[in-house]
N, C-alpha and C. Protein backbone atom coordinates (compact mmCIF):
# COMPACT_ATOMS: atom_id res chain seq x y z
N UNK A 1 -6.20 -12.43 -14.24
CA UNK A 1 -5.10 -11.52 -14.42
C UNK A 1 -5.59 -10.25 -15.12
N UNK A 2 -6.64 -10.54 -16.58
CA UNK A 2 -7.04 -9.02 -16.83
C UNK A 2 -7.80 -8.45 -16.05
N UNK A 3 -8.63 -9.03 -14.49
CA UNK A 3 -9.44 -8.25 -13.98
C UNK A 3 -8.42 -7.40 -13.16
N UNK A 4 -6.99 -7.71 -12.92
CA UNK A 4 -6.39 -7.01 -11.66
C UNK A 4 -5.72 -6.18 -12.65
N UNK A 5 -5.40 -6.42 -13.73
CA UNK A 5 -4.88 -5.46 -14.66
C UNK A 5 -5.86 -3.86 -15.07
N UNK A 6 -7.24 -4.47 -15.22
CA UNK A 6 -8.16 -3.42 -15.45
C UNK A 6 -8.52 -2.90 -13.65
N UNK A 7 -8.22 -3.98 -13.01
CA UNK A 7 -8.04 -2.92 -11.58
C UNK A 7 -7.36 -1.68 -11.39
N UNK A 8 -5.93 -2.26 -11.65
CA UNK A 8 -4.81 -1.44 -11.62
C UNK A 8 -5.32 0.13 -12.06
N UNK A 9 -5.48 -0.23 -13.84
CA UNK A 9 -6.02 0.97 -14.53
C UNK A 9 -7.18 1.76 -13.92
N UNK A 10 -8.22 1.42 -13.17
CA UNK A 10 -8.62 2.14 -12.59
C UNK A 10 -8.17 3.02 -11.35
N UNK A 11 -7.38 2.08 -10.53
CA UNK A 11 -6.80 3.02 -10.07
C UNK A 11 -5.87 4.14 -10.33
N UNK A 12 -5.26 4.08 -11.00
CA UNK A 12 -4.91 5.28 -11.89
C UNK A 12 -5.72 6.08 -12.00
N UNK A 13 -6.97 5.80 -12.88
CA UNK A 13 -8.04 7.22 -12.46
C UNK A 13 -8.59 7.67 -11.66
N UNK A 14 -8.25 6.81 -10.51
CA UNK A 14 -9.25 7.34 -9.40
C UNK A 14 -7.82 8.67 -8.75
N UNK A 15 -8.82 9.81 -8.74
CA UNK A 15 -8.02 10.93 -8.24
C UNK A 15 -6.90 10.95 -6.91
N UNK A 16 -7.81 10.42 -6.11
CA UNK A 16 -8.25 10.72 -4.58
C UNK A 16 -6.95 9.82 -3.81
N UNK A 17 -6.13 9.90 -2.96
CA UNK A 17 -4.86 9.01 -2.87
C UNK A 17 -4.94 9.10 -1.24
N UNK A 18 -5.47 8.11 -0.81
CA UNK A 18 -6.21 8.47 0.77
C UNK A 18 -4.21 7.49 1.17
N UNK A 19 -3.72 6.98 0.95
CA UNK A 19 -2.76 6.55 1.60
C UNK A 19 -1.51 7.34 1.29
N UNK A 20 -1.59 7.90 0.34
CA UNK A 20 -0.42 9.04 0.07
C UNK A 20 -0.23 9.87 1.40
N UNK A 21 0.81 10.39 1.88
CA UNK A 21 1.15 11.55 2.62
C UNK A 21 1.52 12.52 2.16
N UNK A 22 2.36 12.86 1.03
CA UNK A 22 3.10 13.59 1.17
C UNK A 22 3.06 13.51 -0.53
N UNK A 23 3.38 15.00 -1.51
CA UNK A 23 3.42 14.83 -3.01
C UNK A 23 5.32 14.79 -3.42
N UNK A 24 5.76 13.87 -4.17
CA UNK A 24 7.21 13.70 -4.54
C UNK A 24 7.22 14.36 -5.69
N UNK A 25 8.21 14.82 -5.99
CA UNK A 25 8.76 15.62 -7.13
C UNK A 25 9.48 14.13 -8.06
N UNK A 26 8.87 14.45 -9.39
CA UNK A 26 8.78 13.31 -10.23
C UNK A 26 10.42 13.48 -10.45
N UNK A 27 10.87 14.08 -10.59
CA UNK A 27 12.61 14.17 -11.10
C UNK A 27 13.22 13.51 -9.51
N UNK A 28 12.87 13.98 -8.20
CA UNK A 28 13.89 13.25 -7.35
C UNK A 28 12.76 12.30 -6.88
N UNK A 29 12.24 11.06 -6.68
CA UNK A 29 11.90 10.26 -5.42
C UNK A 29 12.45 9.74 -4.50
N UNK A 30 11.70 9.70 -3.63
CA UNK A 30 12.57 10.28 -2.17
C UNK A 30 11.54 8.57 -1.81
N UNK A 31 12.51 8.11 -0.58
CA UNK A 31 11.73 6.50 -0.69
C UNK A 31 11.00 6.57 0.48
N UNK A 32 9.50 5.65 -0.23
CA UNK A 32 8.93 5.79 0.88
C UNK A 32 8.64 5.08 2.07
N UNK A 33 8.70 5.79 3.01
CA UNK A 33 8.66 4.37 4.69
C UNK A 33 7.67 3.43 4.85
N UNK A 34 6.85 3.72 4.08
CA UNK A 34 5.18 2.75 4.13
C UNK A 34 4.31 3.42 5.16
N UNK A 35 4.45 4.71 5.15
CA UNK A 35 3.90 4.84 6.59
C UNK A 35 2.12 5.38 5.44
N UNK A 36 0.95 4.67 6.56
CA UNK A 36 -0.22 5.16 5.98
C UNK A 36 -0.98 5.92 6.68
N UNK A 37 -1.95 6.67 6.73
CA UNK A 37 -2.76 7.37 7.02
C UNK A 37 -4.09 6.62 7.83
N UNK A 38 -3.73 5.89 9.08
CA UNK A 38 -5.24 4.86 9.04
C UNK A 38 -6.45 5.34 9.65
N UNK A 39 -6.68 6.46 9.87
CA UNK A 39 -7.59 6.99 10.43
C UNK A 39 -8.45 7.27 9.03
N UNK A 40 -7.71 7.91 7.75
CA UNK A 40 -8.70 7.77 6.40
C UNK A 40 -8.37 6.04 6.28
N UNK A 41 -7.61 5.72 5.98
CA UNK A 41 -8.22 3.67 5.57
C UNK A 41 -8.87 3.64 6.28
N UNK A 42 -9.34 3.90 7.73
CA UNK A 42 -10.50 2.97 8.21
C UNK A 42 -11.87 3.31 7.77
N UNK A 43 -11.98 5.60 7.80
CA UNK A 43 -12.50 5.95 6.93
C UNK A 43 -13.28 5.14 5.76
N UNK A 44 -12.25 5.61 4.81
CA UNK A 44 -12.24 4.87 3.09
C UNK A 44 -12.79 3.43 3.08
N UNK A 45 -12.35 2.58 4.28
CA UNK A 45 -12.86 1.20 3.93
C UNK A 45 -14.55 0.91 4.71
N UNK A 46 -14.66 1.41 5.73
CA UNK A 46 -15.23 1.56 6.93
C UNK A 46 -15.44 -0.05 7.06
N UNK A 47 -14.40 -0.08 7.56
CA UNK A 47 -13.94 -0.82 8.97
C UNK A 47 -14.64 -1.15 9.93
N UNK A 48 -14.55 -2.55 10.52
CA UNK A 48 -15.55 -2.74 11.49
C UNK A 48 -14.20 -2.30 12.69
N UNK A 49 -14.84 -2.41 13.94
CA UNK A 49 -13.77 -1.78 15.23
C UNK A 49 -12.89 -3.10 15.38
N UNK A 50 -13.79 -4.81 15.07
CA UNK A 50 -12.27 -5.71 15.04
C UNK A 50 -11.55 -5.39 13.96
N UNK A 51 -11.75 -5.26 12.54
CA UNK A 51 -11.09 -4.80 11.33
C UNK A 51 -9.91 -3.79 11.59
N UNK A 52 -10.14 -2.49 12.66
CA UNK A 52 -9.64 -1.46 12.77
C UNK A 52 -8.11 -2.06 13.21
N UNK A 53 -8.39 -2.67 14.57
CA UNK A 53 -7.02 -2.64 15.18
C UNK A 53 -6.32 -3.63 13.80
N UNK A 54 -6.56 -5.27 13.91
CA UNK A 54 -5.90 -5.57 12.93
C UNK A 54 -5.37 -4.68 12.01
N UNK A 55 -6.02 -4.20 10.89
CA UNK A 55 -5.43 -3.10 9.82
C UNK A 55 -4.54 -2.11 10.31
N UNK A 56 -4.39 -1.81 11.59
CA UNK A 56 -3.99 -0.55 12.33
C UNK A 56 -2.48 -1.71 12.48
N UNK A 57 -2.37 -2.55 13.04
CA UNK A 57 -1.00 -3.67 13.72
C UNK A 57 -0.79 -4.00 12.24
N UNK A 58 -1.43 -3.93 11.49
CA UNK A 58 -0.78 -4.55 9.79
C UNK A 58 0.28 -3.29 9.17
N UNK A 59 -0.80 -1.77 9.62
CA UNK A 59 -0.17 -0.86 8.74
C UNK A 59 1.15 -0.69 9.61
N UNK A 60 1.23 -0.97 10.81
CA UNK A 60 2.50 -0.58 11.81
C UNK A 60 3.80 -1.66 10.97
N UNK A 61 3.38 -3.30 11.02
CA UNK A 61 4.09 -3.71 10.56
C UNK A 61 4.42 -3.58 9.10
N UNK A 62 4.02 -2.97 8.01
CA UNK A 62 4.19 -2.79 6.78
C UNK A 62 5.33 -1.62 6.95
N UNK A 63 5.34 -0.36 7.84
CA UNK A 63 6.06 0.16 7.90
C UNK A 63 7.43 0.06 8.45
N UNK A 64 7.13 -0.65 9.23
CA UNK A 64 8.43 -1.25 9.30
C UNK A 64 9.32 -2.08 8.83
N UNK A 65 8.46 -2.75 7.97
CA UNK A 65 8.97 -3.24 7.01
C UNK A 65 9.83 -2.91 5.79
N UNK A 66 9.15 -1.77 5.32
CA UNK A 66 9.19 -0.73 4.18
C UNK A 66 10.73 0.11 4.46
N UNK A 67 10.83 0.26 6.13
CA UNK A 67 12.08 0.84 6.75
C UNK A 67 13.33 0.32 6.92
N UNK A 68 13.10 -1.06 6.93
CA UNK A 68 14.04 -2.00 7.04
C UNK A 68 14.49 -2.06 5.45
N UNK A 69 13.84 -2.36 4.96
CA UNK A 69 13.95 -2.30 3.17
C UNK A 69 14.81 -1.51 2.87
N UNK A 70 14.65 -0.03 3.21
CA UNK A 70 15.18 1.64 2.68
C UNK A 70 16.07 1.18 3.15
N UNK A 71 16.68 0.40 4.32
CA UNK A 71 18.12 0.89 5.46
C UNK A 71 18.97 0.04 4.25
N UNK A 72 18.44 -0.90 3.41
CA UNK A 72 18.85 -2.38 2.83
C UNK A 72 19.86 -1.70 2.37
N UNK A 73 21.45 -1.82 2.20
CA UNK A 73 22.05 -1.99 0.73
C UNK A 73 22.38 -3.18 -0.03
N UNK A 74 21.60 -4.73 0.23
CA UNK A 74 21.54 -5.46 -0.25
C UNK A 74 20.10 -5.91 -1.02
N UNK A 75 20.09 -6.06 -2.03
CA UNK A 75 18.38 -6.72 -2.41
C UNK A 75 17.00 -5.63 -1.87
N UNK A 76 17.76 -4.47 -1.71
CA UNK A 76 16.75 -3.65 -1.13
C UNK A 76 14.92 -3.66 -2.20
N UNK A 77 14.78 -3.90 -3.59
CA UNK A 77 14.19 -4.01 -4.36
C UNK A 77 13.26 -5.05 -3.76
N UNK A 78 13.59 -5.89 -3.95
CA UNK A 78 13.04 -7.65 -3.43
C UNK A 78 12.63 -7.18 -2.20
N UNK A 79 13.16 -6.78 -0.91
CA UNK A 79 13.12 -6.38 0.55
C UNK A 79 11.33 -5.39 0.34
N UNK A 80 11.44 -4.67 -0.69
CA UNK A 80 10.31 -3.60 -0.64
C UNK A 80 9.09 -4.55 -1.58
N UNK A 81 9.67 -5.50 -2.78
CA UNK A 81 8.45 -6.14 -2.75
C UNK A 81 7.98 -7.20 -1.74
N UNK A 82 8.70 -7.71 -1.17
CA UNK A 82 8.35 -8.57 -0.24
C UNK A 82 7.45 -8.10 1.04
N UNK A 83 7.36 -6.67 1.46
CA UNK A 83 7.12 -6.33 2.34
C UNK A 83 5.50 -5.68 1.44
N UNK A 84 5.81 -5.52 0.14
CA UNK A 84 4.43 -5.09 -0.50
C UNK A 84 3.36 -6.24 -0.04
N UNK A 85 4.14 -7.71 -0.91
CA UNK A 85 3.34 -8.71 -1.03
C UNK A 85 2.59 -9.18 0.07
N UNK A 86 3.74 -9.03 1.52
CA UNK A 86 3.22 -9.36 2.39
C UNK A 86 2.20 -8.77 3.34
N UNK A 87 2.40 -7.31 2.98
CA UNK A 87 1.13 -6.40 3.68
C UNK A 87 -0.30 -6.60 2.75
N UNK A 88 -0.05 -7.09 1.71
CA UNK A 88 -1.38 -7.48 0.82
C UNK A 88 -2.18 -8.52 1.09
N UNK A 89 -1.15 -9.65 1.45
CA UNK A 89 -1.57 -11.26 1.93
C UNK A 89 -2.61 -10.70 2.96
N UNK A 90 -1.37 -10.19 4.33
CA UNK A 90 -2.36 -9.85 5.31
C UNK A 90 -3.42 -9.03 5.49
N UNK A 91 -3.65 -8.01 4.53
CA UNK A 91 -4.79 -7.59 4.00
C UNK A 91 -5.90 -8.34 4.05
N UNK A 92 -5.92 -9.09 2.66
CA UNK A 92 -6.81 -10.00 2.17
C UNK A 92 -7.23 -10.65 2.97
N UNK A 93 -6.50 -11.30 4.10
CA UNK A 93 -6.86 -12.27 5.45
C UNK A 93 -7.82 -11.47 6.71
N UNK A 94 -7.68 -9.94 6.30
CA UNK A 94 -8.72 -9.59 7.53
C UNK A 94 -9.91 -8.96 6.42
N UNK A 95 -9.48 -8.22 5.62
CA UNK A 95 -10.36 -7.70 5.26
C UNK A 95 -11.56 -8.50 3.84
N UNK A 96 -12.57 -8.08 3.67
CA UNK A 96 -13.85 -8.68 2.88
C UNK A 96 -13.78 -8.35 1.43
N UNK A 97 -14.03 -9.23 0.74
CA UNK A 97 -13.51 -8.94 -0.72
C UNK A 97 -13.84 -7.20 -1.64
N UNK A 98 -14.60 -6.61 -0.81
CA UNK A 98 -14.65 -5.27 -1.38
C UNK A 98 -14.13 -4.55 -0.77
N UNK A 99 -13.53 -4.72 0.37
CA UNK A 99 -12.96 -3.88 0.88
C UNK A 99 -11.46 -3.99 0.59
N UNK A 100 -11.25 -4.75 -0.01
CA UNK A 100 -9.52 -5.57 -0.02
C UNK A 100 -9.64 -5.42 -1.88
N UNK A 101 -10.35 -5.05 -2.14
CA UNK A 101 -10.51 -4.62 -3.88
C UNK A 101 -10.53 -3.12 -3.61
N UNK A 102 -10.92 -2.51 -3.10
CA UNK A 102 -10.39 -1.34 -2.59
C UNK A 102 -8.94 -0.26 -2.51
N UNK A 103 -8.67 -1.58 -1.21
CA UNK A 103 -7.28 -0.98 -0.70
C UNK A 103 -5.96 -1.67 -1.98
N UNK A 104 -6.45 -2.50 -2.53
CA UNK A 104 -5.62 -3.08 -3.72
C UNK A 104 -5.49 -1.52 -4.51
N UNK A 105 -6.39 -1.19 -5.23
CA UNK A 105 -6.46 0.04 -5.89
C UNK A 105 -5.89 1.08 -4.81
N UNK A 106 -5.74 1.33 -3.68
CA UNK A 106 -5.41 2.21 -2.96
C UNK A 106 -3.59 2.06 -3.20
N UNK A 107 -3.54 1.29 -2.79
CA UNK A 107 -1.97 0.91 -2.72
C UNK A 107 -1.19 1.08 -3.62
N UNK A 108 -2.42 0.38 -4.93
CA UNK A 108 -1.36 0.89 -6.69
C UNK A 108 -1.07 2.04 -6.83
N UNK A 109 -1.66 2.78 -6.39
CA UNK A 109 -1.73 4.20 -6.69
C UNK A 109 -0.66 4.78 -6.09
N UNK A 110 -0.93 4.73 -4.50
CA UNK A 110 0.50 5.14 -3.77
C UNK A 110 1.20 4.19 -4.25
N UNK A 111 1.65 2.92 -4.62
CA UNK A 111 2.99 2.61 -4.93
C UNK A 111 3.30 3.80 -6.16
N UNK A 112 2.56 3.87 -7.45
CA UNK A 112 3.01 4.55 -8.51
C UNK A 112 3.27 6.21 -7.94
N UNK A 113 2.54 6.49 -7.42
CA UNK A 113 2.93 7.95 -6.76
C UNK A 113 4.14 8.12 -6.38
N UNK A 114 4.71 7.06 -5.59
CA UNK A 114 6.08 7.09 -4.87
C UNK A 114 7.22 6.68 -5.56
N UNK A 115 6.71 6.24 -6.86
CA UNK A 115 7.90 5.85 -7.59
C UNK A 115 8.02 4.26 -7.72
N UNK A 116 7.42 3.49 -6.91
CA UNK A 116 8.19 2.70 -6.50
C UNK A 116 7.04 1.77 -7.95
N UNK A 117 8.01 0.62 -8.50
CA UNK A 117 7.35 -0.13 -9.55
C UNK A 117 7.74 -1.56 -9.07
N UNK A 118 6.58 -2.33 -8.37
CA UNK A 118 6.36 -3.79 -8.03
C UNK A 118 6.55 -5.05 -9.21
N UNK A 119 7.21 -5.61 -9.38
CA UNK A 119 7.14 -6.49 -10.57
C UNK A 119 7.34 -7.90 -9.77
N UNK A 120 6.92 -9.00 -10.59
CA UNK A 120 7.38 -10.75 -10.51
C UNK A 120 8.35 -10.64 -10.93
């Protein structure tokens, strides 16, 4: 738990926000669709060409996920971690432990960018 904690914190310093799109104005956040950038993730991770599509059909379904969530007016909270947790699982299942230590730090970052705060 303190190694994903001192993960976290690094990501925070790391500048560079390859899954971000777009910069939110800290007074309004505006929610985000999950949509990612996978031409930099494949970039950023370098990806083998089976790695690609998988990650490419993961990031499609994360976003849609993320969309279904926003439409929520029920449990919409739960709806957006669930769709976190589950684009992470499937992460971890294609991708190699440095590369999935990576996109972990990638993700914290855009989650905190967007506002959005993941909790148990």
């Amino acid at each position: 738990m303190r190694k994903f904690g001192l993960t976290l914190v690094a990501a925070l310093a790391f500048s560079a926000s390859v899954l971000a799109n777009g910069v939110n104005d800290s007074t309004a956040v505006a929610k985000w669709d999950g949509s990612i950038n996978k031409a930099k993730l494949n970039k950023y991770l370098k990806l083998s060409s089976g790695q690609d599509e998988k990650v490419a059909d993961i990031c499609d379904y994360f976003q849609e996920q993320m969309k279904m969530a926003n439409r929520s007016t029920k449990d919409a909270d739960q709806k957006v971690r669930n769709a976190v947790y589950g684009n992470l699982k499937l992460m971890k299942e294609t991708l190699d432990e440095k590369q999935y230590a990576d996109y972990v730090r990638l993700m914290a970052l855009t989650l905190q960018n967007k506002g959005i705060h993941i909790e148990k």
